[in-house]
Protein backbone atom coordinates (compact mmCIF):
# COMPACT_ATOMS: atom_id res chain seq x y z
CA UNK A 1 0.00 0.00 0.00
CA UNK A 2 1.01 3.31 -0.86
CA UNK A 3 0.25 6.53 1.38
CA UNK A 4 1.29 10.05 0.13
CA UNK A 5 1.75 12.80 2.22
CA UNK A 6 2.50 16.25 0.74
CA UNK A 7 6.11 17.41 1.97
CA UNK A 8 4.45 21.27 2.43
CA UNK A 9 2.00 19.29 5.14
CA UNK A 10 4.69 17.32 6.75
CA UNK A 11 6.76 20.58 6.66
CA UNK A 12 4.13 22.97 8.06
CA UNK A 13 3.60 19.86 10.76
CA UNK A 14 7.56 20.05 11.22
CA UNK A 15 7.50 16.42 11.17
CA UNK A 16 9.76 14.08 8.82
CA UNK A 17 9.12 11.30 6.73
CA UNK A 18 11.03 9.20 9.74
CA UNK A 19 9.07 10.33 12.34
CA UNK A 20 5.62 10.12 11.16
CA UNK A 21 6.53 6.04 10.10
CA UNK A 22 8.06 5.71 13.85
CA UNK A 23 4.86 7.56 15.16
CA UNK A 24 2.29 5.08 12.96
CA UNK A 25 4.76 1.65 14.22
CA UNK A 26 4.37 2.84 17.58
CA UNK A 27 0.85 3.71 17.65
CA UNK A 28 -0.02 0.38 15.81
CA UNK A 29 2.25 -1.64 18.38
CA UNK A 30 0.43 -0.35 21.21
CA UNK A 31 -2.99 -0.93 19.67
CA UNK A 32 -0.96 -4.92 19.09
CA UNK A 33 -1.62 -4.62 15.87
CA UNK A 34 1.85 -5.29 14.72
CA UNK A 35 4.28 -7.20 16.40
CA UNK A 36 7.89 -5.58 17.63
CA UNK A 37 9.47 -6.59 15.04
CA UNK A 38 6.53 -5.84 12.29
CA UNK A 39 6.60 -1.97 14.07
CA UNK A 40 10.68 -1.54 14.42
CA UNK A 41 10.45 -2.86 10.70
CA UNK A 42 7.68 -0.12 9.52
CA UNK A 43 9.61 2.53 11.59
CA UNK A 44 12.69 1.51 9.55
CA UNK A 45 14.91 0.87 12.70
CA UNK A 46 16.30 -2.46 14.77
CA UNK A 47 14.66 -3.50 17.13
CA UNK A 48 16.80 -2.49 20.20
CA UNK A 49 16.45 1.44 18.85
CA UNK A 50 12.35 0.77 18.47
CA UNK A 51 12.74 -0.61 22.21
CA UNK A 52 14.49 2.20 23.05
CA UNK A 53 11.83 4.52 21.55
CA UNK A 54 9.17 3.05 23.32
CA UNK A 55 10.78 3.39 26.64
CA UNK A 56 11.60 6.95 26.08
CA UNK A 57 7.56 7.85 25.42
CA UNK A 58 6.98 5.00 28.67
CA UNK A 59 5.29 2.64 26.58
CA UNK A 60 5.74 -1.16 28.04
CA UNK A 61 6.33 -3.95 26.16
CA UNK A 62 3.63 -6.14 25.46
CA UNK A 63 4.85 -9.69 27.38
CA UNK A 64 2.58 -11.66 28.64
CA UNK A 65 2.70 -15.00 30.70
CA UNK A 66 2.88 -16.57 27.63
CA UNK A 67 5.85 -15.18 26.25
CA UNK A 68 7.49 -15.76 29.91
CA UNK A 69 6.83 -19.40 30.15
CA UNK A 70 8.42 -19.13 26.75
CA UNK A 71 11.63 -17.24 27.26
CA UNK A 72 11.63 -20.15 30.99
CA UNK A 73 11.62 -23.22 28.62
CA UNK A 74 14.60 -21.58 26.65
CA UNK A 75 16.56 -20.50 29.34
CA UNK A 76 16.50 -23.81 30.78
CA UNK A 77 17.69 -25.66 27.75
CA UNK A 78 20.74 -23.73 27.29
CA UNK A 79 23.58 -25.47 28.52
């Protein structure tokens, strides 16, 4: 899908291309619409940087019991 956004409205908004696709990843992360990975992708940054992002604004993580008893079962089968 394409979007287009005039540069004079971005400009007058004195946001950048960069921002406003780091603003849409992060609001459609916190809605869980994307994953991290889907949102750091869309915002055209790692994953660590996205992380960072989101903890700069206080915005948590989504993990869940699930994705603890996870990250337990593969912790305990490393050596």
């Amino acid at each position: 899908m394409l979007v287009e956004i005039p540069n004079q409205l971005l400009e007058n908004a004195g946001i950048s291309e960069n921002d406003i696709l780091l603003r849409i990843a992060i609001m459609l992360f916190q809605e869980e619409k994307l994953t991290l990975g889907q949102a750091s992708k869309l915002a055209g940054i790692d994953q660590i940087d996205f992380q960072k992002e989101l903890a700069q604004r206080d915005i948590p993580i989504h993990y869940g019991e699930e994705e603890y008893k996870k990250d337990l079962k593969t912790i305990r089968r490393i050596p």
